[in-house]
Protein backbone atom coordinates (compact mmCIF):
# COMPACT_ATOMS: atom_id res chain seq x y z
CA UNK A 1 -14.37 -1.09 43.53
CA UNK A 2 -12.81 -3.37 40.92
CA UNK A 3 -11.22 -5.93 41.40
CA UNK A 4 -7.12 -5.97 40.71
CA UNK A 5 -6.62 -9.67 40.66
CA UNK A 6 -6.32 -9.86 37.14
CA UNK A 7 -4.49 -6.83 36.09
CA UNK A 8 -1.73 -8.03 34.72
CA UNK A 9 -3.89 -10.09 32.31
CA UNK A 10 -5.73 -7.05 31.03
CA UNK A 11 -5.04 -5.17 27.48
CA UNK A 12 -3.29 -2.27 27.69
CA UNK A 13 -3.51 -0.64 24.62
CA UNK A 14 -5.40 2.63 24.88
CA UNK A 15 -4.41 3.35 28.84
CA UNK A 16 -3.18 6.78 30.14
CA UNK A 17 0.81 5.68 31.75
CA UNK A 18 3.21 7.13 33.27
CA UNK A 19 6.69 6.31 34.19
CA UNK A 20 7.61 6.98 37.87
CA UNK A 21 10.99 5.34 38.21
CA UNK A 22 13.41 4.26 35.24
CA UNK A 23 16.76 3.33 34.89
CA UNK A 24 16.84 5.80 32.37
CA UNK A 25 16.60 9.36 33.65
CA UNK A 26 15.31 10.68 30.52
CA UNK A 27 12.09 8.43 30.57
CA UNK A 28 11.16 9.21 34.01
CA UNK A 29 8.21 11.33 34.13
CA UNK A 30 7.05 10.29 30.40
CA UNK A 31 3.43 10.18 30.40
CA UNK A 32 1.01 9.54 27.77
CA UNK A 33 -1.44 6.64 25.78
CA UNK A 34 -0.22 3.27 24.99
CA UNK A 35 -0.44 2.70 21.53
CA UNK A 36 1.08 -0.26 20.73
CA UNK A 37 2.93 -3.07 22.91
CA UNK A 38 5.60 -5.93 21.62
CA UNK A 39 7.53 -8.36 23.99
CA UNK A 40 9.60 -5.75 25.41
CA UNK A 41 8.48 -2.49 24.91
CA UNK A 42 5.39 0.01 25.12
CA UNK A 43 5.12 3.11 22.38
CA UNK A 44 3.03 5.88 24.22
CA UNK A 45 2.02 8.88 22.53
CA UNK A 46 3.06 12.21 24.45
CA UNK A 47 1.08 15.56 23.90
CA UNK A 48 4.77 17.06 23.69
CA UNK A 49 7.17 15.17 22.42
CA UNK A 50 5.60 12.12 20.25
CA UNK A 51 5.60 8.95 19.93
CA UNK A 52 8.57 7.42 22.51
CA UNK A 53 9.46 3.75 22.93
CA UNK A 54 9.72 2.29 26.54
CA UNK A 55 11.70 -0.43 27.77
CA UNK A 56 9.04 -2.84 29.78
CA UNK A 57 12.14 -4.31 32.21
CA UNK A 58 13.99 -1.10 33.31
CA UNK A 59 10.69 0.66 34.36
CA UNK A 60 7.82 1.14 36.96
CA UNK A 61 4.74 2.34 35.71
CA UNK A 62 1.71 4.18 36.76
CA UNK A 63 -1.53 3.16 34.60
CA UNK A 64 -4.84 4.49 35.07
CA UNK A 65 -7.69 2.65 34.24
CA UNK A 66 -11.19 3.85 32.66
CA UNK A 67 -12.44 3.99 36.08
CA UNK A 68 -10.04 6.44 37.32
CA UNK A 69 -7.80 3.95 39.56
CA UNK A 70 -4.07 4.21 39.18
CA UNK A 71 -2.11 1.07 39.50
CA UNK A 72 1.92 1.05 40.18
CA UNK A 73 3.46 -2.35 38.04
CA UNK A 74 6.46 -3.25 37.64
CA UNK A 75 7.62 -3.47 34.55
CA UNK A 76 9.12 -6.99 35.07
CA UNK A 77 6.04 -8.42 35.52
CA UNK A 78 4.81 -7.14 32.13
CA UNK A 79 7.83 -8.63 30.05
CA UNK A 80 6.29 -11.09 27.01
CA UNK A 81 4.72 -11.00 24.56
CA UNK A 82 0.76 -9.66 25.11
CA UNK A 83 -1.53 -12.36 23.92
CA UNK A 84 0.69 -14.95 25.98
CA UNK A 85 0.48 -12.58 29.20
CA UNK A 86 -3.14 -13.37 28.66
CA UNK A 87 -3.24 -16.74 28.89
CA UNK A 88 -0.52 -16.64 32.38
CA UNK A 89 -1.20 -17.60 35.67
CA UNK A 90 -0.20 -15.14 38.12
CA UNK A 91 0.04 -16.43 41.71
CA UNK A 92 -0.46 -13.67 44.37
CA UNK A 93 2.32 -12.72 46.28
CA UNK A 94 0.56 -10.56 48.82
């Protein structure tokens, strides 16, 4: 089993996601691969509809990682900028 500590640390570029809750009905259910990430936003590629833009704040996300797990984030907790998410220190809150 892998360890989860560090999740929100990881790169998530090139990670299957999809949105489970939104404030924006239209985004809910979106799935697809991140292929790019700024400070406030993922662009996924969908087999069906393209490239779409999601805003990081107003969502929760399901990603699933290379070894099959699916993790639920919050989208809150992904807001910044990705090489300074990196360097954060997350304290648990569980």
């Amino acid at each position: 089993m892998r360890d989860l500590r560090h999740i929100l640390q990881d790169e998530f570029i090139g990670l299957r996601v999809k949105v489970v809750k939104c404030t924006n009905p239209c985004c809910v259910g979106l799935s697809g691969i991140v292929i790019d990430e700024t400070r406030n936003t993922f662009k996924i590629l969908c087999k069906d509809r393209g490239e779409k833009i999601l805003i990081k704040e107003n969502s929760i996300f399901h990603f699933t990682l290379p070894d099959k797990t699916v993790v639920e984030i919050d989208g809150k907790a992904l807001v910044g900028r990705p090489e300074d998410r990196v360097k954060k220190v997350v304290r648990r809150r569980w």
